[in-house]
N, C-alpha and C. Protein backbone atom coordinates (compact mmCIF):
# COMPACT_ATOMS: atom_id res chain seq x y z
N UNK A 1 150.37 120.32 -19.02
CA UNK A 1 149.81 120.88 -17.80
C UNK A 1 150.68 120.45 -16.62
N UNK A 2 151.10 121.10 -15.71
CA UNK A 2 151.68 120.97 -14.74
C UNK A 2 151.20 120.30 -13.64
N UNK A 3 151.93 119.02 -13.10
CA UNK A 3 150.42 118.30 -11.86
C UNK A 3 151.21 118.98 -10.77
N UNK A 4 150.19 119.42 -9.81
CA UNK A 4 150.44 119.76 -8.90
C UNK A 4 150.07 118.84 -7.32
N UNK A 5 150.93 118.19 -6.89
CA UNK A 5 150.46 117.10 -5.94
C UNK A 5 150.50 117.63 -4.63
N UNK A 6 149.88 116.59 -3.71
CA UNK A 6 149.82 117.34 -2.18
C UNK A 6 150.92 118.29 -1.49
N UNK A 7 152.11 118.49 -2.29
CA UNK A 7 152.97 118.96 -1.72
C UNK A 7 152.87 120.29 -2.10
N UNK A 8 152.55 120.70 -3.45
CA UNK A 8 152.36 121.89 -4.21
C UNK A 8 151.07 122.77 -3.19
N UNK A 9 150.17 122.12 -3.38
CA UNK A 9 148.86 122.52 -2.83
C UNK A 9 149.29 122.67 -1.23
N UNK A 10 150.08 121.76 -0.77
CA UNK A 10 149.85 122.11 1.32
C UNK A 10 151.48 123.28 1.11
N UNK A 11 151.87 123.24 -0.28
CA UNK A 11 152.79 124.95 0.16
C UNK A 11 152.08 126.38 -0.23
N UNK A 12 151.50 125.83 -1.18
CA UNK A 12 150.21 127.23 -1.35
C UNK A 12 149.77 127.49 -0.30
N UNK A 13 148.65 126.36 0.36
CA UNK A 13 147.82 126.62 1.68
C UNK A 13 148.90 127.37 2.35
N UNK A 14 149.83 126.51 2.47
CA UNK A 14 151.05 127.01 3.82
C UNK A 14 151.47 128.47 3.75
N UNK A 15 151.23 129.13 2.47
CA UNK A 15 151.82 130.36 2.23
C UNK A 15 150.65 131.22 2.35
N UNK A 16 149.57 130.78 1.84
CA UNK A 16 148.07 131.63 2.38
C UNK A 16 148.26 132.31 3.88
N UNK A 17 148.00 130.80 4.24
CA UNK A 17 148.01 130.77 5.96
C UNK A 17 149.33 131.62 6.84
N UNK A 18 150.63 131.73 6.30
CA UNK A 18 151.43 132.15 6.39
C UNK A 18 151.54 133.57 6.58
N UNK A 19 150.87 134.43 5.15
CA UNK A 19 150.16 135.62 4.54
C UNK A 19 149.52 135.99 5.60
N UNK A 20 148.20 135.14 6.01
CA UNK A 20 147.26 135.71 6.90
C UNK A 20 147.79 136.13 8.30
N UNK A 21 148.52 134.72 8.82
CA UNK A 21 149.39 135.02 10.20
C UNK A 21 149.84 136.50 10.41
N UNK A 22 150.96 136.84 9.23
CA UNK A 22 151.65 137.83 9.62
C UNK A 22 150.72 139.59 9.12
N UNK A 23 149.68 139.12 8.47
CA UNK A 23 149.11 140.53 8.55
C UNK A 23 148.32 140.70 9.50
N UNK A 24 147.73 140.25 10.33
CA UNK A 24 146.85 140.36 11.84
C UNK A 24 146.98 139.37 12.51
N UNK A 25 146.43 139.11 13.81
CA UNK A 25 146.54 137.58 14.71
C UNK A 25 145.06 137.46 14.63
N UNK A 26 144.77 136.15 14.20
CA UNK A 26 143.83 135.03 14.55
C UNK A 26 143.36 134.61 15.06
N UNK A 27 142.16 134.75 15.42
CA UNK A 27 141.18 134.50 16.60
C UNK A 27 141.45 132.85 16.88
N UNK A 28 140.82 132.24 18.04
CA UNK A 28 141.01 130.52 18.00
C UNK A 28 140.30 130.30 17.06
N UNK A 29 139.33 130.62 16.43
CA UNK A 29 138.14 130.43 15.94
C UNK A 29 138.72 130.29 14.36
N UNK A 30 139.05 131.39 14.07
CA UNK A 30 139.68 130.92 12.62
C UNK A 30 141.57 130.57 12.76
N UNK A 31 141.85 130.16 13.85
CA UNK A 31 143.19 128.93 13.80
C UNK A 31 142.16 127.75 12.91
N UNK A 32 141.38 127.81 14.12
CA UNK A 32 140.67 125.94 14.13
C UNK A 32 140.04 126.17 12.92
N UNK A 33 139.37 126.76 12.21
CA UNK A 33 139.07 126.70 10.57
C UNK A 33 139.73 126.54 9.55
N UNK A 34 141.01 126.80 9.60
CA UNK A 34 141.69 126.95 8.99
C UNK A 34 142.96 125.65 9.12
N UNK A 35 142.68 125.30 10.26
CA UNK A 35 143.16 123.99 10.44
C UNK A 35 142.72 122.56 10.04
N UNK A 36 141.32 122.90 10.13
CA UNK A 36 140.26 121.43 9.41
C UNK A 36 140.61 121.90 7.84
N UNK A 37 140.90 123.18 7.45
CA UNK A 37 141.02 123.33 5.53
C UNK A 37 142.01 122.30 5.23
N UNK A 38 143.11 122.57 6.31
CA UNK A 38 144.97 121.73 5.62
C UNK A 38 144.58 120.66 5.97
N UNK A 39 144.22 120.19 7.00
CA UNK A 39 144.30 118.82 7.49
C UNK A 39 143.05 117.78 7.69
N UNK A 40 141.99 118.45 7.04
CA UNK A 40 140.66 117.52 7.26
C UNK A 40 140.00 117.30 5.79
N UNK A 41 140.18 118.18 5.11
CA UNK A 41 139.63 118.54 3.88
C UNK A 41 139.72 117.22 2.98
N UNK A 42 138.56 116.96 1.85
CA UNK A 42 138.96 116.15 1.05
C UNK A 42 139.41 116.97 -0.34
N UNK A 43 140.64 116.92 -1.19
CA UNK A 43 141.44 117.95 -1.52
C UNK A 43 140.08 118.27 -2.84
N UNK A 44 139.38 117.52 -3.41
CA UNK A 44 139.02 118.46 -4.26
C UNK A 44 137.80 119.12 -3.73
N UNK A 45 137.31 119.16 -2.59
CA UNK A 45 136.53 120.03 -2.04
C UNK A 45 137.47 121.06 -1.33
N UNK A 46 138.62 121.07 -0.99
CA UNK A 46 139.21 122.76 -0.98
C UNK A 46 139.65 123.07 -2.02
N UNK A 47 139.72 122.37 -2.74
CA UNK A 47 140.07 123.07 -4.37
C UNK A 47 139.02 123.87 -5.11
N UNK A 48 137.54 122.83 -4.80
CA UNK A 48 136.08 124.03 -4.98
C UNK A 48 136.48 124.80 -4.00
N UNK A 49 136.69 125.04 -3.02
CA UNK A 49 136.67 126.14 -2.28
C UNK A 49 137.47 127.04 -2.58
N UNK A 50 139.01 127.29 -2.89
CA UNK A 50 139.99 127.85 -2.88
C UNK A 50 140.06 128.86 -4.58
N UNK A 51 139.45 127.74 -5.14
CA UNK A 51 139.50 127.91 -6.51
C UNK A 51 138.10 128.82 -7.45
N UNK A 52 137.27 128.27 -6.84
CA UNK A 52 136.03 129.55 -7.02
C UNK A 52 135.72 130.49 -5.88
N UNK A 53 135.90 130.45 -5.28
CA UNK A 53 135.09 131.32 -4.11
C UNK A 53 135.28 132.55 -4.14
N UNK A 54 134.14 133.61 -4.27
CA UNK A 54 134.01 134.84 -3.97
C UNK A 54 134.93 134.91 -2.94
N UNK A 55 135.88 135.84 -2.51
CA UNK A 55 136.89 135.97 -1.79
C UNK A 55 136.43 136.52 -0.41
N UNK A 56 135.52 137.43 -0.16
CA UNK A 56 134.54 137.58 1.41
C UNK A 56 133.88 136.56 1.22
N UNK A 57 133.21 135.82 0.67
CA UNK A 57 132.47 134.65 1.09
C UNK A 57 133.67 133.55 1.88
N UNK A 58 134.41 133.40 1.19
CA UNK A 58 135.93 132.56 1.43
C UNK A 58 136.11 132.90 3.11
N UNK A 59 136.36 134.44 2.83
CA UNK A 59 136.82 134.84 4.53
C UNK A 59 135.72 134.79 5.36
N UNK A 60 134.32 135.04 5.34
CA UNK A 60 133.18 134.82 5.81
C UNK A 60 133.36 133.09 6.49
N UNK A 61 133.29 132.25 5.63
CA UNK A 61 133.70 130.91 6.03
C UNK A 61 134.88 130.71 6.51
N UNK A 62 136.06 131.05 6.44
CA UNK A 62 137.35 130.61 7.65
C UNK A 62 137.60 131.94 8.91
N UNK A 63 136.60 132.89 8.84
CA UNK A 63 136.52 133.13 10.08
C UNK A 63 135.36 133.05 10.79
N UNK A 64 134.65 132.88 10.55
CA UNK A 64 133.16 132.63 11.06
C UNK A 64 132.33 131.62 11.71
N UNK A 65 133.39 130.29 10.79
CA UNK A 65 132.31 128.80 10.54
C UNK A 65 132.60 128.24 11.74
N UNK A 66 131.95 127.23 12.69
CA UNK A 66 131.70 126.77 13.44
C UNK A 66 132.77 125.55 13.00
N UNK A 67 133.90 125.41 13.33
CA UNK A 67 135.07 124.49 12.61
C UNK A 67 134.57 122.90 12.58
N UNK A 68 133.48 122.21 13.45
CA UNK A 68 133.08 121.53 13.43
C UNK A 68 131.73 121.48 11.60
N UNK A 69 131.50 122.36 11.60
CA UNK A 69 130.31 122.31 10.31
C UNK A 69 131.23 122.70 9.25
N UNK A 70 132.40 123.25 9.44
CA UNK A 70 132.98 123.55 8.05
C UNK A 70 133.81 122.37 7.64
N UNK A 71 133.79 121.28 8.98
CA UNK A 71 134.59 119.85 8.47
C UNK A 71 133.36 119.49 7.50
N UNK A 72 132.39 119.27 7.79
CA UNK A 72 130.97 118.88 7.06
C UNK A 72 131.52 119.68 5.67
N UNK A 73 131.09 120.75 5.43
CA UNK A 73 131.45 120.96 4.32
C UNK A 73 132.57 120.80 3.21
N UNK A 74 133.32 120.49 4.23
CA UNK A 74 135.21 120.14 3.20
C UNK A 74 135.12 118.46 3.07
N UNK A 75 134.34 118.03 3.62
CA UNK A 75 134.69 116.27 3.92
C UNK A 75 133.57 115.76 3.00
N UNK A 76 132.13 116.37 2.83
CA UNK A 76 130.75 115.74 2.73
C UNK A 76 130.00 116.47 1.44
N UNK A 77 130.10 117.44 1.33
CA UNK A 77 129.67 118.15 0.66
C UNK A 77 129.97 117.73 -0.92
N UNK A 78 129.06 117.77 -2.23
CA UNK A 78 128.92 117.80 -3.74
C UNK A 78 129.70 119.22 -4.40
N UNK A 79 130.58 118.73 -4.75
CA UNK A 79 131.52 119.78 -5.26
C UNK A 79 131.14 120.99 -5.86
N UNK A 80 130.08 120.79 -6.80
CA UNK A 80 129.31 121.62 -7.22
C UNK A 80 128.92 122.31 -6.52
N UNK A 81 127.81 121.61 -5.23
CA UNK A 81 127.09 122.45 -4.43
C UNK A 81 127.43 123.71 -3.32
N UNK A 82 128.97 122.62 -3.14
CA UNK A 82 129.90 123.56 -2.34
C UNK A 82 130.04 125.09 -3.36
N UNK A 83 130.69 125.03 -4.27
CA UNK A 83 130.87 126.11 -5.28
C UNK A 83 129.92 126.71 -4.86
N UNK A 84 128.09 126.79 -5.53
CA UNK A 84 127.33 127.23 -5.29
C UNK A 84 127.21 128.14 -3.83
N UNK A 85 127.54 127.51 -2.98
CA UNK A 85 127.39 128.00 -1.66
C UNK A 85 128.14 129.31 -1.44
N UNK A 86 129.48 129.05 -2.02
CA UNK A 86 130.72 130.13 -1.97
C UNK A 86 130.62 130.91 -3.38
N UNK A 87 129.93 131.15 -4.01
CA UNK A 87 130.00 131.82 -5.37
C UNK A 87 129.53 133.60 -4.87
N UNK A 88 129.36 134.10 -5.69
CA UNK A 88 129.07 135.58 -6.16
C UNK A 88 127.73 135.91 -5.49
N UNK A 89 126.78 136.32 -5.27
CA UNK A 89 125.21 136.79 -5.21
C UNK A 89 125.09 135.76 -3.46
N UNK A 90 125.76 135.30 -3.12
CA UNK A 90 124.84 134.77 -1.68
C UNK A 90 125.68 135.86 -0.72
N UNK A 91 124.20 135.49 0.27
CA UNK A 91 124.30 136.46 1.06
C UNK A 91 125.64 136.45 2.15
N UNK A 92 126.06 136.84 2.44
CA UNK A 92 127.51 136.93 3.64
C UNK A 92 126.97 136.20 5.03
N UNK A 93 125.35 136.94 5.45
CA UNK A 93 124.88 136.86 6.92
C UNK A 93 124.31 135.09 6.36
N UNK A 94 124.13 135.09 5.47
CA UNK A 94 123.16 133.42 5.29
C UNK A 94 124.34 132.29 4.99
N UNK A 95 125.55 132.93 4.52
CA UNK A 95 126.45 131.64 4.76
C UNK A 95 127.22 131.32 6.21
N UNK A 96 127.44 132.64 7.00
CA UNK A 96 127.60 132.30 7.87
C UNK A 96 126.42 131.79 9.01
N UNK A 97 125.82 131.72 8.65
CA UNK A 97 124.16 131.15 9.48
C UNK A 97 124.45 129.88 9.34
N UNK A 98 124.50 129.20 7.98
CA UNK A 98 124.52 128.29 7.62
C UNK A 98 125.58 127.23 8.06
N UNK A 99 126.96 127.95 8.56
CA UNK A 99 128.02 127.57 8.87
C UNK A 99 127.87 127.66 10.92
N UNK A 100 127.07 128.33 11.13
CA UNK A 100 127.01 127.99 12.32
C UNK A 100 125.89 127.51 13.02
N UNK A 101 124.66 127.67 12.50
CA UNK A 101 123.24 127.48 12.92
C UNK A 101 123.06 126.56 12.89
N UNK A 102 123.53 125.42 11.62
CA UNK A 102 123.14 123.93 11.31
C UNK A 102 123.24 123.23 12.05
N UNK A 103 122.43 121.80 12.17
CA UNK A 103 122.98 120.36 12.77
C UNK A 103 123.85 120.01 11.36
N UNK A 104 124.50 119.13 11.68
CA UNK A 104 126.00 118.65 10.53
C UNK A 104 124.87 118.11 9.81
N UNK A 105 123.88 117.14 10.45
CA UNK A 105 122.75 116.09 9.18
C UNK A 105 122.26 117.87 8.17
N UNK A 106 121.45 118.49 8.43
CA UNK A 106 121.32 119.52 8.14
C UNK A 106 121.76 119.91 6.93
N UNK A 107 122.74 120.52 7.11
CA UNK A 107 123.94 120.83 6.63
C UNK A 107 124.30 119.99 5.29
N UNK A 108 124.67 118.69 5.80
CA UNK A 108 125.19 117.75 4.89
C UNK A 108 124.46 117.59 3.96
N UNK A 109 122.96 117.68 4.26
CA UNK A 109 121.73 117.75 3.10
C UNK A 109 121.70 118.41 2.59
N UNK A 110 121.97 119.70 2.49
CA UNK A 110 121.83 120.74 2.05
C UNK A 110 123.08 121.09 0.88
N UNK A 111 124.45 120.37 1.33
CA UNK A 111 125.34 120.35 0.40
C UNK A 111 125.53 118.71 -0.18
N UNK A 112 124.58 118.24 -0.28
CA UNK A 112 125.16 116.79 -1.03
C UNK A 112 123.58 116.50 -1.96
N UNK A 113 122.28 117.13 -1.29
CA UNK A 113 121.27 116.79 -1.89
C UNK A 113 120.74 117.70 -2.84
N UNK A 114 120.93 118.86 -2.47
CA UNK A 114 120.18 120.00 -3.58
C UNK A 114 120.39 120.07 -4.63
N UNK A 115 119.05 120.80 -5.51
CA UNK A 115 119.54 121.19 -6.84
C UNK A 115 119.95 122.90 -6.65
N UNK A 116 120.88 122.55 -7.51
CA UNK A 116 121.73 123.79 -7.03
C UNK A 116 121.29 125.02 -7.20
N UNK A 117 120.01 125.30 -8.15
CA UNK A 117 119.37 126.57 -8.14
C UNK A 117 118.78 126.91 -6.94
N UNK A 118 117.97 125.75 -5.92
CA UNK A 118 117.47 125.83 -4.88
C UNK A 118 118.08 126.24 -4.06
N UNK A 119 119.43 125.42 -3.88
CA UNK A 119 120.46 126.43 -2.58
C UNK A 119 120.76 127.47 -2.90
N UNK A 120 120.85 128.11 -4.02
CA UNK A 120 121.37 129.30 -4.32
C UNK A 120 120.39 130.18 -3.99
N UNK A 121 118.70 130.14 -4.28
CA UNK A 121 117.91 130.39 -3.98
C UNK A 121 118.14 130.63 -2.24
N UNK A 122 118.17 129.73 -1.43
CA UNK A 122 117.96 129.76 0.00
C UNK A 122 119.08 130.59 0.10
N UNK A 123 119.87 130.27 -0.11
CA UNK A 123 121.53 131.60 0.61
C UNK A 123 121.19 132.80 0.19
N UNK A 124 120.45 132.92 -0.91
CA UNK A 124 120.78 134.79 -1.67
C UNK A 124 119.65 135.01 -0.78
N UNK A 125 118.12 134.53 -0.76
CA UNK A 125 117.02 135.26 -0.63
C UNK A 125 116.47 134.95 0.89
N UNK A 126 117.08 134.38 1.63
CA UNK A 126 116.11 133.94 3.02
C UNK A 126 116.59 135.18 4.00
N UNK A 127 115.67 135.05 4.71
CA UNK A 127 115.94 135.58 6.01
C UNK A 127 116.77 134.91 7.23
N UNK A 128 118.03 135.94 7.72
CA UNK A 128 118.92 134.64 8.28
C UNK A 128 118.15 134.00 9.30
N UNK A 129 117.09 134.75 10.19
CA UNK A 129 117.01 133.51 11.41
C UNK A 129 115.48 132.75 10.29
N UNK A 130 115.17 132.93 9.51
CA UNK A 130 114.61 131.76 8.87
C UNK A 130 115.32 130.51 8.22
N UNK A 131 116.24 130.72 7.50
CA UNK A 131 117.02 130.02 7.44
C UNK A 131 117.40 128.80 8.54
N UNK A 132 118.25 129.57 9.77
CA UNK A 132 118.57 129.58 11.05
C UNK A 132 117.53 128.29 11.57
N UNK A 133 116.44 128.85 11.39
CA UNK A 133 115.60 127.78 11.99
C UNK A 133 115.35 126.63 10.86
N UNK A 134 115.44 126.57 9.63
CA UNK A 134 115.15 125.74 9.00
C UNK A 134 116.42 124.70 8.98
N UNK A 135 117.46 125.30 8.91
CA UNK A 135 118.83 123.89 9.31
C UNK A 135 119.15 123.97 10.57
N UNK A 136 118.28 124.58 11.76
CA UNK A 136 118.22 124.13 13.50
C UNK A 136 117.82 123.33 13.35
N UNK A 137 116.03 123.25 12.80
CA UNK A 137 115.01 122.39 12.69
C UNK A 137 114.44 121.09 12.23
N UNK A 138 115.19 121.43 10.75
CA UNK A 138 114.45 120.33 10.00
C UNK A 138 114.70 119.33 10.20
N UNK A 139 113.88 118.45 9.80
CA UNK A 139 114.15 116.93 9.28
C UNK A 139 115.13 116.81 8.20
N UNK A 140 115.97 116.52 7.86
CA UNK A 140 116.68 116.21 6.92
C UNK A 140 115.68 115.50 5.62
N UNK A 141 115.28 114.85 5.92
CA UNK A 141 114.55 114.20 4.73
C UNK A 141 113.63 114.98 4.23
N UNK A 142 112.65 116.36 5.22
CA UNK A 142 111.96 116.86 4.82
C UNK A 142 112.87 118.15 4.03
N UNK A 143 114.21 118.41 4.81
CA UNK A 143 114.57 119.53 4.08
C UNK A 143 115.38 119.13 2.76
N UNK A 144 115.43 117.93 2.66
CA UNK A 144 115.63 117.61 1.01
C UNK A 144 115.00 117.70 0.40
N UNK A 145 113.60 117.08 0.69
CA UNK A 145 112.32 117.25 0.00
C UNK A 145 112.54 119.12 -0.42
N UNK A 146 112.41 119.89 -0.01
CA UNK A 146 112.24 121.38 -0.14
C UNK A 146 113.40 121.83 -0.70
N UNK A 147 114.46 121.21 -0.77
CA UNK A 147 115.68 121.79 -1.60
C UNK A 147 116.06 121.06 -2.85
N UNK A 148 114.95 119.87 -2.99
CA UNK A 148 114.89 119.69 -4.47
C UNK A 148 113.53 119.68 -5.49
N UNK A 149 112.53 119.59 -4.60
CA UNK A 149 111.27 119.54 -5.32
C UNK A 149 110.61 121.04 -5.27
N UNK A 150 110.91 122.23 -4.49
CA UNK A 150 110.38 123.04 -4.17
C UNK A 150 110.53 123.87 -5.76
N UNK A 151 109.39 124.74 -5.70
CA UNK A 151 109.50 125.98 -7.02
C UNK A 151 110.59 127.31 -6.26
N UNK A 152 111.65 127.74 -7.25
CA UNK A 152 111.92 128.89 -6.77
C UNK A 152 111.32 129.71 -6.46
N UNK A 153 110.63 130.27 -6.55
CA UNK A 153 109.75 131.63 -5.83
C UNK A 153 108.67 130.98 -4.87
N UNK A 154 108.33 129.83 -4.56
CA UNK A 154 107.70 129.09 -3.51
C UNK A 154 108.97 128.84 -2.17
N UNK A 155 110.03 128.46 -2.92
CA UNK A 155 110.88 128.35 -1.55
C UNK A 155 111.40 129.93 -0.74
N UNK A 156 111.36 130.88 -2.07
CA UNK A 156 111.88 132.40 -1.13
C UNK A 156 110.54 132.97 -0.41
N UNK A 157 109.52 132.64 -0.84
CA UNK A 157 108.41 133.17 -0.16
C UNK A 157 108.68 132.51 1.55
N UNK A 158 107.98 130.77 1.52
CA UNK A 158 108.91 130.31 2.65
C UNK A 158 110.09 130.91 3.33
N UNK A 159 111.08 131.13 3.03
CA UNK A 159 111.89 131.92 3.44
C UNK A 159 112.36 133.25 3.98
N UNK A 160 111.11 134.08 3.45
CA UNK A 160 111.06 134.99 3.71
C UNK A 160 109.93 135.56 4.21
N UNK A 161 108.90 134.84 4.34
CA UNK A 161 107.30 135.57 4.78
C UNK A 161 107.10 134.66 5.85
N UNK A 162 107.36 133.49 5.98
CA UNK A 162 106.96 132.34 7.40
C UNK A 162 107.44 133.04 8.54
N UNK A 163 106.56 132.21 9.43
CA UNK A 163 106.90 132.55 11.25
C UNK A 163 108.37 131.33 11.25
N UNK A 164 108.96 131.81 12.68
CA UNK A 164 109.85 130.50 12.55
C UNK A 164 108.53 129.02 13.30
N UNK A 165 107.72 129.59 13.98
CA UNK A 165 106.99 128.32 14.17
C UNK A 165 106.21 128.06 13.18
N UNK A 166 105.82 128.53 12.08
CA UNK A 166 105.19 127.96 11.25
C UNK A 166 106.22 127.12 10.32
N UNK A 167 107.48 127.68 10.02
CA UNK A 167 108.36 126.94 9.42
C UNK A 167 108.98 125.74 9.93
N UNK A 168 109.19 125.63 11.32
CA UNK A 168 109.02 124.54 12.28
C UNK A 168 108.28 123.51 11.52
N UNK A 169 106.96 123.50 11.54
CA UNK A 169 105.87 122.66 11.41
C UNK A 169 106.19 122.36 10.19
N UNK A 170 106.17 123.36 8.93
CA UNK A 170 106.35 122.77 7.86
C UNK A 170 107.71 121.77 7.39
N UNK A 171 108.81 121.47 8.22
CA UNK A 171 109.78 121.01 8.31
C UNK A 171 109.74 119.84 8.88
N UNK A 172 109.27 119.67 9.82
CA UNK A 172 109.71 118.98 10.82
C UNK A 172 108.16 117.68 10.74
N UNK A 173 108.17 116.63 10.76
CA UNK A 173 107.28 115.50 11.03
C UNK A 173 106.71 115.79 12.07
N UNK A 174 105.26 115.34 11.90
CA UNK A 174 103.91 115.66 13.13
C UNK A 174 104.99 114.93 14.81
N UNK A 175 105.77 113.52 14.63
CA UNK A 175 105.83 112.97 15.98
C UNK A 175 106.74 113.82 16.48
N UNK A 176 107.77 115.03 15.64
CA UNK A 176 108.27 115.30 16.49
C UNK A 176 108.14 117.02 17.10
N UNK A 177 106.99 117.25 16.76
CA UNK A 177 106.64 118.95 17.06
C UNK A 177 106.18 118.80 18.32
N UNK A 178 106.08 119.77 19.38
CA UNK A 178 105.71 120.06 20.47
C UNK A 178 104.93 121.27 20.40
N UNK A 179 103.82 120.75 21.24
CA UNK A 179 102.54 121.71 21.46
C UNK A 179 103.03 122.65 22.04
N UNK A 180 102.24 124.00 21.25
CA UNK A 180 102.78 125.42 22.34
C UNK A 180 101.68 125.76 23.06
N UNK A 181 100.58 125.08 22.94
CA UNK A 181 99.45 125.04 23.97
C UNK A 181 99.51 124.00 25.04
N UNK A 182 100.10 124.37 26.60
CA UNK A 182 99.59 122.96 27.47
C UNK A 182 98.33 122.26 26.89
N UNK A 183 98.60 120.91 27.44
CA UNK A 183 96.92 120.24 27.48
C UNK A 183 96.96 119.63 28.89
N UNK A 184 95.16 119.86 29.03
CA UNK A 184 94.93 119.57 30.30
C UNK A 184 94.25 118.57 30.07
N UNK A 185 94.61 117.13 31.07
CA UNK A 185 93.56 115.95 31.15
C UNK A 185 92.38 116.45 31.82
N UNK A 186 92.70 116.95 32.96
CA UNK A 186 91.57 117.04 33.76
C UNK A 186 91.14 118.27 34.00
């Protein structure tokens, strides 16, 4: 087998990136994505990336992602889970949600804690601003709880039939919800 070391791999990237340059110009948006891939990445999480990824899911994520959350994903993320994320059947509008909607804690839960049927579940079947609000929102600890203990067809229902304030609540711990009713002392 042939090893291919950082030099092999940053002339591939280099020739991708190269490829892309000269067939259109590049928004800042996917420079800077594409810049955390070469230079932030931990290599075998762009290797899940590079190496499985549905190829619009691929471009969905280096032009889309919020370059700050796609470091999260190249740096933090369960190799597996990453795969999962970028594979075949998820939705286009829910990975890029996911890539821009999240807090990084969020996020990071979502690719280091799940079982991977569950995320696959949330990307193919949610509704994006449900989604949206569930890695705006959650608790991290609660949205682990739901991306590993939840039943598949209990989490797409969630996903797809909730208010975003009811999904709020179910996410998020009693101290930190805010009343949408004033209260009056007096």
């Amino acid at each position: 087998q042939l090893h291919q070391g950082p030099n092999m791999k940053q002339f591939c990237l280099f020739s991708l990136l190269f490829g892309a340059l000269s067939a259109a110009p590049l928004t800042s948006n996917e420079v800077a994505t594409r810049v955390v891939a070469v230079s932030k990445s931990k290599p075998e999480l762009l290797s899940a990336a590079v190496s499985g990824a549905d190829p619009d899911l691929l471009r969905t994520a280096l032009t889309d992602a919020d370059p700050d959350l796609l470091e999260v994903a190249l740096t933090e993320a369960d190799a597996n889970l990453l795969k999962v994320a970028l594979t075949d059947g998820v939705a286009p509008e829910n990975l890029k949600t996911a890539l821009t909607a999240s807090r990084k804690e969020t996020l990071a839960t979502a690719l280091t804690e799940s079982k991977p049927e569950l995320l696959r579940t949330a990307l193919e079947t949610a509704k994006a601003n449900l989604l949206a609000t569930a890695l705006a929102e959650a608790d991290a600890a609660i949205l682990a709880v739901a991306l590993t203990q939840s039943r598949n067809e209990l989490l797409t229902v969630a996903l797809q039939d909730a208010t975003e304030e009811n999904l709020k609540v179910a996410l998020t711990p009693a101290r930190r919800r805010r009343r949408s009713v004033p209260v009056h002392l007096f």
